[in-house]
C-alpha atoms as a PDB file:
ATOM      1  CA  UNK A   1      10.011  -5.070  -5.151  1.00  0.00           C
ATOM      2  CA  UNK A   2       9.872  -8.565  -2.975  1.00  0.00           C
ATOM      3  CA  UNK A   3      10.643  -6.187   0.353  1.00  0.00           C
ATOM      4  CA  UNK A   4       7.396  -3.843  -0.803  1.00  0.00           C
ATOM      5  CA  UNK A   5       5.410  -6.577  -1.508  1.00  0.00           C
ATOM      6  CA  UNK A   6       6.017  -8.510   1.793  1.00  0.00           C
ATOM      7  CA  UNK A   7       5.632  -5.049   3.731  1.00  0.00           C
ATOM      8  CA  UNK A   8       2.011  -4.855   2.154  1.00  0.00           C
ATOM      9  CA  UNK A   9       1.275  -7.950   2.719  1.00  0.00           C
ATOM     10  CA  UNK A  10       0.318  -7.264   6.717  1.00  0.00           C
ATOM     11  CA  UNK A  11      -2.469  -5.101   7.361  1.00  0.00           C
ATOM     12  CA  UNK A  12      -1.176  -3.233  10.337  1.00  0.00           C
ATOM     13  CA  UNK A  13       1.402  -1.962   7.967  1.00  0.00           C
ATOM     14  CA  UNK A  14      -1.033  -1.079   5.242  1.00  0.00           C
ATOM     15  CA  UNK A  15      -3.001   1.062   7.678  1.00  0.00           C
ATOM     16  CA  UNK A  16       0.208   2.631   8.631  1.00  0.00           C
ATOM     17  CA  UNK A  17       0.759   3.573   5.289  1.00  0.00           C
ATOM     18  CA  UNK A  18      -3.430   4.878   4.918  1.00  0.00           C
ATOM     19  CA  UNK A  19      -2.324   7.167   7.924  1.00  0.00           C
ATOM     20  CA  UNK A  20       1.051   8.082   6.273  1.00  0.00           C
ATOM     21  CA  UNK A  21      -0.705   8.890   2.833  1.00  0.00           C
ATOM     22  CA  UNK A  22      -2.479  11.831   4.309  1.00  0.00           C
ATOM     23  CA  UNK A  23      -0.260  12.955   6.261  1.00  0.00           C
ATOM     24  CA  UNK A  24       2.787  12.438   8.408  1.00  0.00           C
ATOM     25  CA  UNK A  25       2.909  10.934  11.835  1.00  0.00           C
ATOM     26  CA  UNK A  26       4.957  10.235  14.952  1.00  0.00           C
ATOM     27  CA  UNK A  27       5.434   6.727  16.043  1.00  0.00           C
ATOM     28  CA  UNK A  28       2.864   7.729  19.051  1.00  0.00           C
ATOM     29  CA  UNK A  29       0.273   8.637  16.753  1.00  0.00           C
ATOM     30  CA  UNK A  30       0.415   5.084  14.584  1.00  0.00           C
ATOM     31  CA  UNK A  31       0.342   3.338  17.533  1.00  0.00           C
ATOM     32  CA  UNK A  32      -2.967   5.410  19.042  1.00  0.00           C
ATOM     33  CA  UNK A  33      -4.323   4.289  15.925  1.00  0.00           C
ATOM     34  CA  UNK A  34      -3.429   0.469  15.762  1.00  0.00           C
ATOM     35  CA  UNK A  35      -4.847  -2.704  18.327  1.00  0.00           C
ATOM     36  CA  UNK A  36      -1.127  -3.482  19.073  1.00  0.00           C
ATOM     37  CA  UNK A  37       1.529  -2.574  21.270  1.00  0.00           C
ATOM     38  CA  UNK A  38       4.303   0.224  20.511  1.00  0.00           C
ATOM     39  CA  UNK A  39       6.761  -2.138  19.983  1.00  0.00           C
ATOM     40  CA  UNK A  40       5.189  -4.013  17.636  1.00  0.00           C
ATOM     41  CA  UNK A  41       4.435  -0.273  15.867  1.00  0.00           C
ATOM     42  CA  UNK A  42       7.867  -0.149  15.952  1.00  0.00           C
ATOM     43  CA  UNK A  43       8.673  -3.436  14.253  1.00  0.00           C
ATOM     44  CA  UNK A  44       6.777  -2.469  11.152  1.00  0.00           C
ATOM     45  CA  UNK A  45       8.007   0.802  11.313  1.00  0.00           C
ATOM     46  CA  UNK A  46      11.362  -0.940  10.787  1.00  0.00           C
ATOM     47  CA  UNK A  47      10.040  -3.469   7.913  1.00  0.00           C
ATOM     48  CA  UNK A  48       8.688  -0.157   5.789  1.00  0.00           C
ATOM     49  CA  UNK A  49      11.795   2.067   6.833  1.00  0.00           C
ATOM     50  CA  UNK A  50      13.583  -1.039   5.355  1.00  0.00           C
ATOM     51  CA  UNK A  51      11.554  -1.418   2.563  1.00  0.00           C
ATOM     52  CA  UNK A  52      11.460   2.363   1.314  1.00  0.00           C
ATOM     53  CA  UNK A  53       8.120   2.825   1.751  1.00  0.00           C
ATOM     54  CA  UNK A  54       8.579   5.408   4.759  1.00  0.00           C
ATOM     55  CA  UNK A  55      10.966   7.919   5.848  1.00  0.00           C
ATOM     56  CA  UNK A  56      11.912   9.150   9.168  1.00  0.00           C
ATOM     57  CA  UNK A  57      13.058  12.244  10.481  1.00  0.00           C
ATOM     58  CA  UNK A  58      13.860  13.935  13.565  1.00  0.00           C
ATOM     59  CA  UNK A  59      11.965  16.799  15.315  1.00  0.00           C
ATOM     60  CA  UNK A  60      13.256  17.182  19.100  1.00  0.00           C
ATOM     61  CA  UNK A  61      12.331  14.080  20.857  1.00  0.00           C
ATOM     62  CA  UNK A  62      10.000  12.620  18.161  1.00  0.00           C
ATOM     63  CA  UNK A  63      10.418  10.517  14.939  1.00  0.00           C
ATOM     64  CA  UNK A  64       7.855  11.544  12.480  1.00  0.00           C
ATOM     65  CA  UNK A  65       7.163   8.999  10.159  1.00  0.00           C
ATOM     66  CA  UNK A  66       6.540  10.197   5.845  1.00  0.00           C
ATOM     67  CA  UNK A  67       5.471   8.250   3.314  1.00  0.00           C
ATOM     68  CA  UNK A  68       8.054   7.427   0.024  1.00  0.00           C
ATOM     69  CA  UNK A  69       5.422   6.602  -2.438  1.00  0.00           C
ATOM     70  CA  UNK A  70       8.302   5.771  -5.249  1.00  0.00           C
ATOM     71  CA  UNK A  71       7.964   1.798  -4.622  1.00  0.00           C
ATOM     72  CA  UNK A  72       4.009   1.947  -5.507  1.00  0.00           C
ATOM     73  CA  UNK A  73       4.608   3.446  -8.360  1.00  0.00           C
ATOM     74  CA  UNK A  74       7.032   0.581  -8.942  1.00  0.00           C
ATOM     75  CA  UNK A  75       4.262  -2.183  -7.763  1.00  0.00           C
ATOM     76  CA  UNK A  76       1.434   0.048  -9.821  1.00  0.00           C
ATOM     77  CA  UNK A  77       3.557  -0.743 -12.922  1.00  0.00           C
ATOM     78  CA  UNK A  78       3.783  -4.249 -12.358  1.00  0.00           C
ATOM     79  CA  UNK A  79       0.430  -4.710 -11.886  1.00  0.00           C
ATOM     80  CA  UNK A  80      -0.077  -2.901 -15.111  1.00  0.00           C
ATOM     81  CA  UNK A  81       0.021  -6.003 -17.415  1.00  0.00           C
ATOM     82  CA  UNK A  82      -2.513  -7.468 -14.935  1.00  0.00           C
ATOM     83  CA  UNK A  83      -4.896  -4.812 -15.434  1.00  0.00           C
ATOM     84  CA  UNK A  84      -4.447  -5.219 -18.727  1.00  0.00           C
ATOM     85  CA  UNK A  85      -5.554  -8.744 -18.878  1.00  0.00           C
ATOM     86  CA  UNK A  86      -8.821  -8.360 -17.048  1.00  0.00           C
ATOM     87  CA  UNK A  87      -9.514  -5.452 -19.388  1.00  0.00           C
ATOM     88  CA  UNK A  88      -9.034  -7.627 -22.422  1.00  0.00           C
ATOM     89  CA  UNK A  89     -10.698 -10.350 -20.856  1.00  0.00           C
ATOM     90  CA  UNK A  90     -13.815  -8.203 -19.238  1.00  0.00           C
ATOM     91  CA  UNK A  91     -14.147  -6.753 -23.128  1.00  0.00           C
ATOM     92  CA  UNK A  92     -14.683  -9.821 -24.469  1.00  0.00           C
ATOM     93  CA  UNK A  93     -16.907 -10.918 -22.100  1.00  0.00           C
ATOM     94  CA  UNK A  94     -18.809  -7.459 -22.710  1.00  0.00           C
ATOM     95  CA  UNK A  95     -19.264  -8.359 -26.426  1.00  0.00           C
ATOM     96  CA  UNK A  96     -20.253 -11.894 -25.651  1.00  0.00           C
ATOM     97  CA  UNK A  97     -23.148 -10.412 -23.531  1.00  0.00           C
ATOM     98  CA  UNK A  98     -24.056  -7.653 -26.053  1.00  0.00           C
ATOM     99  CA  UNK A  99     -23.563 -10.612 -29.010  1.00  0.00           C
ATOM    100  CA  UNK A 100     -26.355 -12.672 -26.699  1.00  0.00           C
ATOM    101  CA  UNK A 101     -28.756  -9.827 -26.009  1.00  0.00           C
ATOM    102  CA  UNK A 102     -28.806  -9.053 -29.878  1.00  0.00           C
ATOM    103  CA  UNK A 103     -29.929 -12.824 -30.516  1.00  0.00           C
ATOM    104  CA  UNK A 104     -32.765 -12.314 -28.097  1.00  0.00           C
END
């Protein structure tokens, strides 16, 4: 999960991965849509190839680029604990204000 986490962590890659969630895309097309040069594209094509978060395959000359969206689910449970919290913690703070209103 450290190799997701880092990939996400760089917002060329997450817009890589907006692109990739509705639909897939050769390396040509990411870059027409991102303020840096192909090899750069490239690059983070590499990190998220590396860490599962896309898939490649080959049609004729062109890569096109899918999105594996098996490690989110993996991050989304994670973060499930988290979510948790705040809930319990936004609650409370819920009753608190409804407690204070009442006293009004």
């Amino acid at each position: 999960m450290d190799a997701v986490l880092q990939a996400l962590a760089d917002p060329s890659r997450r817009t890589v991965l907006e692109i990739l969630r509705d639909h897939p895309a050769s390396a040509g097309e990411l870059a027409d849509a991102l303020p840096i040069a192909r090899p750069g594209v490239s690059r983070h094509l590499r990190v998220l190839r590396e860490a599962g978060l896309v898939e490649v395959r080959q049609e004729a000359q062109r890569r096109i680029y899918s999105l594996r969206p098996e490690p989110l689910a993996d991050v989304d449970e994670w973060l499930e604990s988290y979510r948790a919290l705040w809930r319990n913690r936004l609650d409370a703070l819920h009753t608190e204000i409804a407690r204070g209103k009442r006293k009004s």
